[in-house]
Protein backbone atom coordinates (compact mmCIF):
# COMPACT_ATOMS: atom_id res chain seq x y z
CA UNK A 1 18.49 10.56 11.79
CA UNK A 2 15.46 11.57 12.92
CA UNK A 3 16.30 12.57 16.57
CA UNK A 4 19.28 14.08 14.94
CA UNK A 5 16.71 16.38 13.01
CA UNK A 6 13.86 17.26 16.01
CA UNK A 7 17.80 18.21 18.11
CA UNK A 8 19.54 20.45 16.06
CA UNK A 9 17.48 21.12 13.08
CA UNK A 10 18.50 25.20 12.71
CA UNK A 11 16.91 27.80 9.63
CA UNK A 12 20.25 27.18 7.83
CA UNK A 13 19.43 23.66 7.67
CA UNK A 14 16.29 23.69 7.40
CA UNK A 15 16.87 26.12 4.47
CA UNK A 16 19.19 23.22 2.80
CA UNK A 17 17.10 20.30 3.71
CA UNK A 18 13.74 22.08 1.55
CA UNK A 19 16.11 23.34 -0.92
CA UNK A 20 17.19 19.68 -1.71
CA UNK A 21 13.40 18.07 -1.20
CA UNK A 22 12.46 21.09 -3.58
CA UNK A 23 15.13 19.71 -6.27
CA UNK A 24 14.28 15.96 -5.86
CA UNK A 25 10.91 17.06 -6.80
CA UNK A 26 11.75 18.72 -9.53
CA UNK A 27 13.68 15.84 -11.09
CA UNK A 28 10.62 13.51 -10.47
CA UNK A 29 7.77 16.03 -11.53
CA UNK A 30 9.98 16.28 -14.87
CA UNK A 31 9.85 12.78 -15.13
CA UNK A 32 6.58 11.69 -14.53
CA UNK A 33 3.89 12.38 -17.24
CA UNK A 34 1.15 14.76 -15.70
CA UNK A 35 -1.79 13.29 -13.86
CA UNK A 36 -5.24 14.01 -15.44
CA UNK A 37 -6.17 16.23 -13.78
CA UNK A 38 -2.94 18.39 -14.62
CA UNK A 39 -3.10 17.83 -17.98
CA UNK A 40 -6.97 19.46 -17.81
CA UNK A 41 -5.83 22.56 -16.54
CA UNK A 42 -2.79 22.74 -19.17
CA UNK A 43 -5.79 22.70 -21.74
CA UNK A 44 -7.21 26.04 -19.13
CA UNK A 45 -4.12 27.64 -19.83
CA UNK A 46 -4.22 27.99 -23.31
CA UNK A 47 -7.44 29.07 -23.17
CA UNK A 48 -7.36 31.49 -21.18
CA UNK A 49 -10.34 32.86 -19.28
CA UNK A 50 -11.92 35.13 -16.51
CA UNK A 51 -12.80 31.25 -14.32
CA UNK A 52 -13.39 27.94 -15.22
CA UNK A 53 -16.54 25.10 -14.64
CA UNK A 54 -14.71 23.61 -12.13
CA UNK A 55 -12.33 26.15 -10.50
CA UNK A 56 -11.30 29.85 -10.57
CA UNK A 57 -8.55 30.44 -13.29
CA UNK A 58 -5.37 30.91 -10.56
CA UNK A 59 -4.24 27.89 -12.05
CA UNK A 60 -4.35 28.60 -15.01
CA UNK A 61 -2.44 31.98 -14.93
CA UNK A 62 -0.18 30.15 -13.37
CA UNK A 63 0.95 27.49 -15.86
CA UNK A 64 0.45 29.84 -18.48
CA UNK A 65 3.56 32.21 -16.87
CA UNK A 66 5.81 29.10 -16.58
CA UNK A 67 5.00 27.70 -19.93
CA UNK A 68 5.35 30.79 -21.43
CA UNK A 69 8.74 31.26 -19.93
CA UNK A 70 10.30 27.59 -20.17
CA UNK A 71 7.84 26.15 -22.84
CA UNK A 72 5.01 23.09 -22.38
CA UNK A 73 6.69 20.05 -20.70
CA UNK A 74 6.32 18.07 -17.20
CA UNK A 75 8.75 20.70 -15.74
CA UNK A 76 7.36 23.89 -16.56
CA UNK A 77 3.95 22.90 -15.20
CA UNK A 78 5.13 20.93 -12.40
CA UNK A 79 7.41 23.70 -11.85
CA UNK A 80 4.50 26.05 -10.28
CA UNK A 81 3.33 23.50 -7.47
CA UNK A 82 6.68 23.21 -6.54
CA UNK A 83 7.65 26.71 -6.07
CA UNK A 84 4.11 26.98 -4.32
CA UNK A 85 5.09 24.33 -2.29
CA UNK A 86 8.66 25.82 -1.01
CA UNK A 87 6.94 29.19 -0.33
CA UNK A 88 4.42 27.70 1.65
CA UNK A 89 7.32 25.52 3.43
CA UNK A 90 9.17 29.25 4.29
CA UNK A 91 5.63 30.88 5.28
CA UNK A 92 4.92 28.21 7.89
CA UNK A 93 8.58 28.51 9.26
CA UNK A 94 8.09 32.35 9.36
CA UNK A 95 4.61 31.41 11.43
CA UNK A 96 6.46 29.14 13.81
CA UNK A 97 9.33 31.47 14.71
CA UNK A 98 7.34 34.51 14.79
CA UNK A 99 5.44 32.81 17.55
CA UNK A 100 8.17 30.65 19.48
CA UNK A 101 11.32 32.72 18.63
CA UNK A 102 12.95 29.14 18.34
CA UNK A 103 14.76 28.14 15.03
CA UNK A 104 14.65 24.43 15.70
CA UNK A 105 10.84 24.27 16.44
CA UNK A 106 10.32 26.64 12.95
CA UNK A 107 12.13 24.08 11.11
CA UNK A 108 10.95 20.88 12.10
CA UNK A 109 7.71 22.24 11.62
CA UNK A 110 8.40 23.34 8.10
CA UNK A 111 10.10 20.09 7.51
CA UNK A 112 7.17 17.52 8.82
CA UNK A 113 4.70 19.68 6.53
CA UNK A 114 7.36 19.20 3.43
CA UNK A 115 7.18 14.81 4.85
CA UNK A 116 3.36 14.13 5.39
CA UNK A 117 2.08 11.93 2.63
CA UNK A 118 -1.03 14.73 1.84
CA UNK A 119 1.45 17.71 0.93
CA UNK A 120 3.81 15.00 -0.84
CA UNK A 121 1.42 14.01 -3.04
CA UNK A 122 0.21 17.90 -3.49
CA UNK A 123 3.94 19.03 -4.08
CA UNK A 124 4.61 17.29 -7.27
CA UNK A 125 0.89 17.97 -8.46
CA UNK A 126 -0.20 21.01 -9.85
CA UNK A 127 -3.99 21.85 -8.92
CA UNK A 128 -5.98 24.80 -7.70
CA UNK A 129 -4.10 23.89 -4.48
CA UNK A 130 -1.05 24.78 -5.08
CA UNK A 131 -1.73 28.36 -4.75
CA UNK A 132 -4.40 28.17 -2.16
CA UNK A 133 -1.92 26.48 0.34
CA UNK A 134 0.44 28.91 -0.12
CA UNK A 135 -1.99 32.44 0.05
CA UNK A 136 -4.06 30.61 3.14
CA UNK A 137 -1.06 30.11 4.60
CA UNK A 138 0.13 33.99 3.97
CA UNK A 139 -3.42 34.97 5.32
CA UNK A 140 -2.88 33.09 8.51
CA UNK A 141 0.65 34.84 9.27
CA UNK A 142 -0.54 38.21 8.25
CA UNK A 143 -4.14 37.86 10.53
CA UNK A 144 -1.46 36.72 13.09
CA UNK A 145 0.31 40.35 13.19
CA UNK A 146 -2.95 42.00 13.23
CA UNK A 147 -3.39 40.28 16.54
CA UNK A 148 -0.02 40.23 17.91
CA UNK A 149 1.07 43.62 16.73
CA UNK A 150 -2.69 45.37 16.55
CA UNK A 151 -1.15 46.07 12.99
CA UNK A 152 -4.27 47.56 11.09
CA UNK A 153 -2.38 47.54 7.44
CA UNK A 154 -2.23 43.98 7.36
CA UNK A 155 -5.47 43.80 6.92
CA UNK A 156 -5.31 45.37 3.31
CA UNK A 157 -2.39 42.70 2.89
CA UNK A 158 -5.13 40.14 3.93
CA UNK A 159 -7.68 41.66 1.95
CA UNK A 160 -5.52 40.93 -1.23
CA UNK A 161 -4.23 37.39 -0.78
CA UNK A 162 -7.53 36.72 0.68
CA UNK A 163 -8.95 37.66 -3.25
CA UNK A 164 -5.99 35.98 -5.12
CA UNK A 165 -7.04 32.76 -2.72
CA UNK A 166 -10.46 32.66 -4.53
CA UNK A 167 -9.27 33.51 -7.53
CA UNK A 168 -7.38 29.69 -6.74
CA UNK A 169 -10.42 27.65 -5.24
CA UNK A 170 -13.41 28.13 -3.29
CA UNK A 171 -12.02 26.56 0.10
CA UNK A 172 -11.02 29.89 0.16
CA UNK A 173 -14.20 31.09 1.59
CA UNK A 174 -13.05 29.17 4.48
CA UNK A 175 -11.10 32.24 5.93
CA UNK A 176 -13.94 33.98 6.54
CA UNK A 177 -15.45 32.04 9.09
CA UNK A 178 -11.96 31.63 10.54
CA UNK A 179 -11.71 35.34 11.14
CA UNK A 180 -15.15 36.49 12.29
CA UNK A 181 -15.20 33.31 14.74
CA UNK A 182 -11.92 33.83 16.63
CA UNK A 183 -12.18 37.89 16.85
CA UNK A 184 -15.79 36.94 18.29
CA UNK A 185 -15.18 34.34 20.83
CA UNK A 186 -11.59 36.62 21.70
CA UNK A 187 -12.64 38.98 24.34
CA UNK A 188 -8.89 40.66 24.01
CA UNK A 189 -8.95 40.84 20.01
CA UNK A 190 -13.54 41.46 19.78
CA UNK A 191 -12.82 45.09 19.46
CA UNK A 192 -11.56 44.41 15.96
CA UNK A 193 -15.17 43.67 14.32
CA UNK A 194 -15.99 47.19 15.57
CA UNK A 195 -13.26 48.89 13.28
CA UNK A 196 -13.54 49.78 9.88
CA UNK A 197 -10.33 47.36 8.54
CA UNK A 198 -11.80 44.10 8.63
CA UNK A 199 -15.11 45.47 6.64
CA UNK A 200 -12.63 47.38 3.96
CA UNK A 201 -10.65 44.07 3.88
CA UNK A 202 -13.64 42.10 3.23
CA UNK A 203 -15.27 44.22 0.31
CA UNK A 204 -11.58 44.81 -1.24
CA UNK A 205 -11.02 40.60 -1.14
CA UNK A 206 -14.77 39.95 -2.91
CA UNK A 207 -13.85 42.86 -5.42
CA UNK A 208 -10.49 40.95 -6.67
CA UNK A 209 -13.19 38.08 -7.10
CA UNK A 210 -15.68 39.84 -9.33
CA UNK A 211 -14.01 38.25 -12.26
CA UNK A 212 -15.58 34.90 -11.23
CA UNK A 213 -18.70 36.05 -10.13
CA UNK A 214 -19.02 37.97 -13.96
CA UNK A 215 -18.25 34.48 -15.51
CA UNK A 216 -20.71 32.24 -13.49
CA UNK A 217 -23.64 35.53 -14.21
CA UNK A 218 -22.56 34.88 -18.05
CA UNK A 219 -22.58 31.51 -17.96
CA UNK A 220 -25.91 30.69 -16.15
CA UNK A 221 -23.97 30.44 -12.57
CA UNK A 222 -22.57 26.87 -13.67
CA UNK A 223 -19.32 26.97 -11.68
CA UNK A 224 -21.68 28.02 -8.33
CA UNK A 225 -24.41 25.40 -9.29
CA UNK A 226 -21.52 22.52 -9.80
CA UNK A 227 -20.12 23.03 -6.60
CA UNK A 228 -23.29 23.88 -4.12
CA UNK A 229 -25.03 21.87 -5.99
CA UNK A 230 -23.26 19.21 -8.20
CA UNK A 231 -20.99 17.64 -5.83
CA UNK A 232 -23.54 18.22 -2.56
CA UNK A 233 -26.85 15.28 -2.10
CA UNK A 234 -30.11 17.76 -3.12
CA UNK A 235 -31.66 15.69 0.36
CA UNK A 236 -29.50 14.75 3.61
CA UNK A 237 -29.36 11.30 3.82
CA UNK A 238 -26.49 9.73 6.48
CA UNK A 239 -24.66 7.33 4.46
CA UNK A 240 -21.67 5.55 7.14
CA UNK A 241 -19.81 4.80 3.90
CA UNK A 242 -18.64 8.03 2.81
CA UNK A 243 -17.94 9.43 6.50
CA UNK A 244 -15.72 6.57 6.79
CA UNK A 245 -14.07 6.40 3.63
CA UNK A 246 -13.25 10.15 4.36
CA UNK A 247 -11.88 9.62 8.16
CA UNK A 248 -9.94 6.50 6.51
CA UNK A 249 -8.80 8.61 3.71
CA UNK A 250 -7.21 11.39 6.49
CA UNK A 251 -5.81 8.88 8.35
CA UNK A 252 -3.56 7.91 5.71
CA UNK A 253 -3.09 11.41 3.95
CA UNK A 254 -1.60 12.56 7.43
CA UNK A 255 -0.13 9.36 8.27
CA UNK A 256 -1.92 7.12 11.13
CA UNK A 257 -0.16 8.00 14.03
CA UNK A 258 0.38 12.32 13.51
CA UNK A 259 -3.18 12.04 12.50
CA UNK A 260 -4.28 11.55 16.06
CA UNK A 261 -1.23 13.52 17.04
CA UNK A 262 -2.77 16.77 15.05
CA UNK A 263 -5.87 16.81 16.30
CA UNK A 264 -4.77 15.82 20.32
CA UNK A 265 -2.13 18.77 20.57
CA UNK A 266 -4.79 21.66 18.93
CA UNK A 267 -7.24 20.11 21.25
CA UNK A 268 -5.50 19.96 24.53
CA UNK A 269 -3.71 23.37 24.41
CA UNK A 270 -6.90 24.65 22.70
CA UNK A 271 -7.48 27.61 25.43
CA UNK A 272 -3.69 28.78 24.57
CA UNK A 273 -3.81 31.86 22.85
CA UNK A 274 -1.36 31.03 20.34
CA UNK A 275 -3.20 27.52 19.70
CA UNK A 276 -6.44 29.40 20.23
CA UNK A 277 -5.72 31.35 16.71
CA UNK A 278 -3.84 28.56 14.87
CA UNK A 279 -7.05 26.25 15.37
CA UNK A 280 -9.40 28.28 14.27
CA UNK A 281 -7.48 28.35 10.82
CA UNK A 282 -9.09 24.50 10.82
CA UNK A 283 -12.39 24.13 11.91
CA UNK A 284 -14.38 26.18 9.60
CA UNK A 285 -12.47 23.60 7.20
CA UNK A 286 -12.60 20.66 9.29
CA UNK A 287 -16.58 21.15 10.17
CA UNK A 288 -17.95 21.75 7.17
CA UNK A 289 -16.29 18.90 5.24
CA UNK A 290 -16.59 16.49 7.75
CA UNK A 291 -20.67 17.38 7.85
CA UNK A 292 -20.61 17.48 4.00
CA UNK A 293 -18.83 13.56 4.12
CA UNK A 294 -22.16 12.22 6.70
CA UNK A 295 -23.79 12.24 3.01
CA UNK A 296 -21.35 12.67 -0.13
CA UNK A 297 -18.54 12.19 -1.73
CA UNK A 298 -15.53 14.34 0.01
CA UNK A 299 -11.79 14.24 -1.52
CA UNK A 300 -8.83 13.68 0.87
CA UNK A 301 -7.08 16.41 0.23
CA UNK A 302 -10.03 19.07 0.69
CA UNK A 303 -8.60 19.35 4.16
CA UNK A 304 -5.03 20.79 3.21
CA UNK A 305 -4.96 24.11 4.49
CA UNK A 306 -6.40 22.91 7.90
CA UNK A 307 -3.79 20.67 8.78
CA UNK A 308 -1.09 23.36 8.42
CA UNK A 309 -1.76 25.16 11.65
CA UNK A 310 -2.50 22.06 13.39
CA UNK A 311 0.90 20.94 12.83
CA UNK A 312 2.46 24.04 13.65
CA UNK A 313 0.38 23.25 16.99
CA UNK A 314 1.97 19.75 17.33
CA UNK A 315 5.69 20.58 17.07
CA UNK A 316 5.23 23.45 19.56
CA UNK A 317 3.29 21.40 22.20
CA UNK A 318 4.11 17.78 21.88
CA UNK A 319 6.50 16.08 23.24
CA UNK A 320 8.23 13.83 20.77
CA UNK A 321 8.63 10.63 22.41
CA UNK A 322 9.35 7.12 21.18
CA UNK A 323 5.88 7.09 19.78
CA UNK A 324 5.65 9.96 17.94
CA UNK A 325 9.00 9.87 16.70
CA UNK A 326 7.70 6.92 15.09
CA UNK A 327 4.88 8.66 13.61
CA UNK A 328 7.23 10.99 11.64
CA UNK A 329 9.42 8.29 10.21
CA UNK A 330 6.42 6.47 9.39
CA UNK A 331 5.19 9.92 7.55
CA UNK A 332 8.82 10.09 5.91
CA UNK A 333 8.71 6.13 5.22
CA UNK A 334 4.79 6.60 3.35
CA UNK A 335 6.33 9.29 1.12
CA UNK A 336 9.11 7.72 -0.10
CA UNK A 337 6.99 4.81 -0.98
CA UNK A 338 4.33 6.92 -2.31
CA UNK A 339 7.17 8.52 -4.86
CA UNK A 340 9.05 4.95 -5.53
CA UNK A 341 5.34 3.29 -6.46
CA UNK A 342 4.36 5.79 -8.79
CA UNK A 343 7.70 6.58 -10.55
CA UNK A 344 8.68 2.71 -10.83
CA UNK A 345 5.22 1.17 -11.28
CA UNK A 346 6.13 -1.28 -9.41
CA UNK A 347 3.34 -3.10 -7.61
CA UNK A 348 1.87 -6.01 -10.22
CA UNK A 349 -1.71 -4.26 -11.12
CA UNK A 350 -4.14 -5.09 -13.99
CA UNK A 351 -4.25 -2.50 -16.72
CA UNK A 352 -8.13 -1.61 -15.95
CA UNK A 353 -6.93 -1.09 -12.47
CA UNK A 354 -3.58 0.72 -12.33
CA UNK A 355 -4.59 4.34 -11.62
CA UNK A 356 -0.57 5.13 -11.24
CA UNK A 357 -0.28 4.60 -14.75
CA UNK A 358 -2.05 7.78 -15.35
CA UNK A 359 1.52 9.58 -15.22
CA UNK A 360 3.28 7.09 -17.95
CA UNK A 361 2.47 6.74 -21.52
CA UNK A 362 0.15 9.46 -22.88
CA UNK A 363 3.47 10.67 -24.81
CA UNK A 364 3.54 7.34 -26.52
CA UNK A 365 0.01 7.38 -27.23
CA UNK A 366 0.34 10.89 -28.10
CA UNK A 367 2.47 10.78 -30.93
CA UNK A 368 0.47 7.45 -32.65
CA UNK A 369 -2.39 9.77 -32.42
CA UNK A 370 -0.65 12.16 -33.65
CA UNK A 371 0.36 10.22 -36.36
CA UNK A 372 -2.93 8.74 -37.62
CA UNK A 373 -4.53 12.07 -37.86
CA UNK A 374 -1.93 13.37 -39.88
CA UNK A 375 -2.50 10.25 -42.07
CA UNK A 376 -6.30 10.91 -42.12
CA UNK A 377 -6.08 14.54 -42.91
CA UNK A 378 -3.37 14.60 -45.47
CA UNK A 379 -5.67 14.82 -47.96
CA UNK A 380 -7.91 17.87 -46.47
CA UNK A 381 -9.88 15.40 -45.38
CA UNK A 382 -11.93 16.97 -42.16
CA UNK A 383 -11.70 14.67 -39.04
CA UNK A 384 -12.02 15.36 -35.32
CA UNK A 385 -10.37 14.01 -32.33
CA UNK A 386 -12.26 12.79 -28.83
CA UNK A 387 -12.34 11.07 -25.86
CA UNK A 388 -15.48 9.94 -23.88
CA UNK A 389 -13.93 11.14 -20.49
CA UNK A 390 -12.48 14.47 -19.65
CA UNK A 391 -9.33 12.80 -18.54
CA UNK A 392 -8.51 10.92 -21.69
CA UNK A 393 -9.38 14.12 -23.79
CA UNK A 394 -7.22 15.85 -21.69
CA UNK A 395 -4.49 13.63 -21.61
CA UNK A 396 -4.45 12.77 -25.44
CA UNK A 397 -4.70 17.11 -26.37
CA UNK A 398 -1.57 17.62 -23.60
CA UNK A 399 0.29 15.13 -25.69
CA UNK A 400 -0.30 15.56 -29.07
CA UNK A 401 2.97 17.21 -30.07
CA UNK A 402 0.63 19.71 -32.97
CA UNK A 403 -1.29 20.29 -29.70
CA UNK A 404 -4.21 19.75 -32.04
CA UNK A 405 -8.05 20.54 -30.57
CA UNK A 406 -9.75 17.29 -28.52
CA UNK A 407 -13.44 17.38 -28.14
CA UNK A 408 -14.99 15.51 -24.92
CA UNK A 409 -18.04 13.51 -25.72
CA UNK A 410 -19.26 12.71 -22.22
CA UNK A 411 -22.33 12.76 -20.97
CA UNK A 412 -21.33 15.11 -17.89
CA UNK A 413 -20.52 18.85 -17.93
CA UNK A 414 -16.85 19.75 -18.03
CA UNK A 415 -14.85 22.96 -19.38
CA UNK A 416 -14.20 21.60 -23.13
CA UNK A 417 -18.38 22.18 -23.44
CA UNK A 418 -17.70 25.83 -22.80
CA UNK A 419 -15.20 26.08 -25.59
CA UNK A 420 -16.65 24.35 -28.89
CA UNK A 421 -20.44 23.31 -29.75
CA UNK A 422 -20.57 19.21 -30.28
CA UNK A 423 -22.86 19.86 -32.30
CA UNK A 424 -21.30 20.73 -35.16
CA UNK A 425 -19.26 17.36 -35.08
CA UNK A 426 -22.61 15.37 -36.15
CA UNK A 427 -21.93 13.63 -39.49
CA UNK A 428 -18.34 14.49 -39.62
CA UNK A 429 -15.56 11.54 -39.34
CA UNK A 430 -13.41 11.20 -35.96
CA UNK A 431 -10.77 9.56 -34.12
CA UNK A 432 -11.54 8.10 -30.70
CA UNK A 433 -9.54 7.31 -28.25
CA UNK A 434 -10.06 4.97 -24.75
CA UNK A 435 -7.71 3.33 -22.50
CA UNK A 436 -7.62 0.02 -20.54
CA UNK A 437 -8.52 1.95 -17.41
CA UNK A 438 -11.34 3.59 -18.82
CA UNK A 439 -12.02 1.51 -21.24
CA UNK A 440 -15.39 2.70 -23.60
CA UNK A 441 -15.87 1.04 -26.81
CA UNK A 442 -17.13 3.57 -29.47
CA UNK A 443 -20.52 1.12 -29.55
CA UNK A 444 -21.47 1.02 -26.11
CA UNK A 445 -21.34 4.92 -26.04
CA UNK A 446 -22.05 6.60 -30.27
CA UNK A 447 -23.76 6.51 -32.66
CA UNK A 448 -22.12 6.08 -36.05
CA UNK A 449 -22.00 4.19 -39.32
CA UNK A 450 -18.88 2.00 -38.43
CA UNK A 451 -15.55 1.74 -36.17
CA UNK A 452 -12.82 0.50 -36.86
CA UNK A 453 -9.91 -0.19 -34.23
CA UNK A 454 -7.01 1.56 -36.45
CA UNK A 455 -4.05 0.22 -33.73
CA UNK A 456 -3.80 -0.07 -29.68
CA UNK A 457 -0.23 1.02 -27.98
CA UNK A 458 1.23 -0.42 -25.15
CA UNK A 459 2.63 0.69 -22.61
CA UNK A 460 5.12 -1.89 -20.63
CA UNK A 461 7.02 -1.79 -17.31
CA UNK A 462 8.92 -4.82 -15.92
CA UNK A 463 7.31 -6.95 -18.71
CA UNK A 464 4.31 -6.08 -17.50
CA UNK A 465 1.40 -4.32 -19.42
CA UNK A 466 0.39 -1.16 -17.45
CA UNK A 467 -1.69 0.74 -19.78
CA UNK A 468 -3.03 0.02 -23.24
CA UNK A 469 -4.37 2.78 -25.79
CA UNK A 470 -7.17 1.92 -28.00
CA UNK A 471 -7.33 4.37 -31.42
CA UNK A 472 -10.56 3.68 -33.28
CA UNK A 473 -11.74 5.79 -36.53
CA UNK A 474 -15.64 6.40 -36.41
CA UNK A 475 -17.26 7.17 -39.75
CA UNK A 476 -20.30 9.46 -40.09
CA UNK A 477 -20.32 10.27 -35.71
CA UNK A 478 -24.21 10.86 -35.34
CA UNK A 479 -23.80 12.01 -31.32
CA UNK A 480 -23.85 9.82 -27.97
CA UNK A 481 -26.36 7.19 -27.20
């Protein structure tokens, strides 16, 4: 199969093969409940805003156009990363051929992006990635006809996605770097920071982003200070842990043998103009998030857009023997299982320690909720629902079928403290609501008269407990601990 595909893989089927991974994924992302992290920027979409604490609003917009159209379910927000996703797929075949005039090249590049385990986890998720693959992508074919073509009005097209990438996440910045270095180390292309386009570009791109900038000055820079500061050590201090973690976390994102495939082909044939342009794409990316990893925390999938030109690298320039060959069906093989695991829950894991559940059984917890507070209130009795984690609040207001207002009583900083004041909650009755995986006890975390467990659902697969809901009512809530 898979020498059949690297031999005669043409656009028409390539066109067929993503059109049919594109539908799978839709059936599966309409199954599956959304992650948390999904279900948080639902709650972004119906409140609408110029950014967000964590992210610029792109997403938002986003899910807010496909609700709007189909309604709120698992399809209509899944629906956005997917479409993303198959745009991307036909951007990075449009990259190929435009530089190799070769059909089967284009599309087994555009197929081993749509079969490494990083974009197959990103295609059925909808983040702040979903459109940033997609417009970095766009950026890197459109800066490629400025070079190729000395085309000086793609540069206003570049100038626009360029803005509508931060307007999706703040990787975006990323291009930047990517630009000015390769037009300054490209004696043929140097001329180009001497002309009045990329300047224009530049201003016109950070203009689209005012929006976010506006939000951060009226909201005492807390999206800026989160991410240059929040998520960044205040002090350097090498910690082997975290750079390892992160390397060990790529590895299997890319798959462990077109890992070391990437990075060999964009570094061999790096003096190749072609591959001279692609790379450069990467290693703002690749540099400053393998430095930030020496000492924090860094997310596998920060690294997205990077890989993208590496791999259009690696299908022009390698030579796909026995062993890497096997690298792509082991790529192929990881997905599958990565889609079969989390749609079956499968694999025998303790309810405190199945993250996978996090997709399954917030709409059966949902409606109990749903159905106690309907209980409580019947009487105009005032009572408030929370969670002491963003993800269960998030979770529990995406699946309350009234789509009534959760509060988040954590002690971090998240987007539900930019929309109501806790405050007011002191004194008043609530709901709470934990789970086996993060399991908080209203004691260990309130203060409060009394609690009261009111029921607990339970979610089974194979007989097997995979997720339990606790629903407590706390009388007279007097604020955290």
């Amino acid at each position: 199969m898979i020498k059949k595909m690297l031999e005669k893989c043409n656009k028409k089927k390539f066109l067929m093969i993503l059109i049919g991974i594109s539908i799978f994924r839709l059936i599966v992302g309409s199954y599956l409940n959304l992650s948390d992290d999904e279900a948080y920027y639902l709650l972004w979409s119906r409140h609408l805003g110029l950014s967000y604490y964590d992210h610029p609003p792109m997403i938002a917009y986003l899910i807010r156009i496909s609700t709007t159209i189909f309604g709120e379910s698992n399809f209509s927000v899944r629906l956005v990363t997917i479409l993303t996703t198959l745009v991307t797929s036909l951007y990075i075949y449009k990259i190929s051929y435009y530089l190799y005039k070769d059909e089967k090249i284009a599309g087994i590049t555009g197929l081993l992006f749509n079969i490494l385990p990083l974009y197959t986890f990103l295609s059925i998720m909808t983040l702040p990635d979903s459109p940033l693959i997609l417009l970095y992508t766009m950026v890197l074919y459109y800066f490629i006809k400025v070079i190729y073509e000395k085309d000086e009005k793609s540069w206003y097209i570049i100038a626009i996605l360029t803005g509508l990438g931060l307007l999706s996440k703040y990787n975006m910045f990323m291009v930047y770097p990517s630009i000015f270095f390769y037009l300054l180390f490209s004696k043929e292309n140097r001329f180009w920071l001497l002309k009045k386009e990329p300047y224009i570009a530049f201003i016109i791109s950070i203009l689209i982003f005012t929006p976010v900038i506006y939000w951060n000055y009226s909201h005492n820079w807390g999206s800026f200070e989160f991410h240059l500061e929040g998520r960044q050590s205040k002090t350097f201090r090498f910690r082997p842990t975290k750079f390892f973690q992160f390397i060990g976390g790529q590895i299997g994102v890319a798959s462990p043998i077109l890992f070391f495939g990437l990075f060999i082909a964009s570094i061999k044939n790096f003096k190749k103009p072609d591959v001279n342009l692609l790379f450069w794409f990467a290693l703002p990316l690749i540099g400053i998030f393998t430095i930030s990893s020496l000492s924090n925390n860094s997310k596998v999938h920060w690294l997205a857009c990077a890989y993208i030109p590496m791999i259009i690298v690696f299908v022009r320039y390698t030579k796909f023997t026995k062993l890497w060959k096997s690298g792509v069906i082991l790529a192929g093989s990881l997905s599958l299982i990565l889609y079969f695991v989390t749609v079956t829950l499968i694999i025998p894991l303790k309810p405190e320690k199945n993250a996978l559940a996090d997709m399954h059984g917030w709409d059966l917890a949902g409606k109990r909720v749903q159905e106690i507070y309907d209980e409580s209130t019947k009487n105009n009795e005032e009572w408030f629902l929370f969670g002491e984690r963003y993800q269960t609040s998030s979770q529990l207001a995406a699946y309350l079928p009234k789509k009534e207002y959760v509060y988040n009583l954590s002690g971090g900083t998240s987007q539900f403290d930019y929309w109501k004041d806790k405050k007011e909650l002191i004194g008043k009755n609530g709901i709470f609501v934990a789970t086996s995986f993060y399991n908080k006890k209203p004691e260990d975390k309130f203060l409060f008269d009394h609690a009261e467990l009111v029921d607990t659902v339970v979610f089974k697969r194979w007989g097997r407990v995979q997720r339990e809901y606790y629903i407590y009512k706390i009388y007279n809530y007097q604020g955290r601990k």
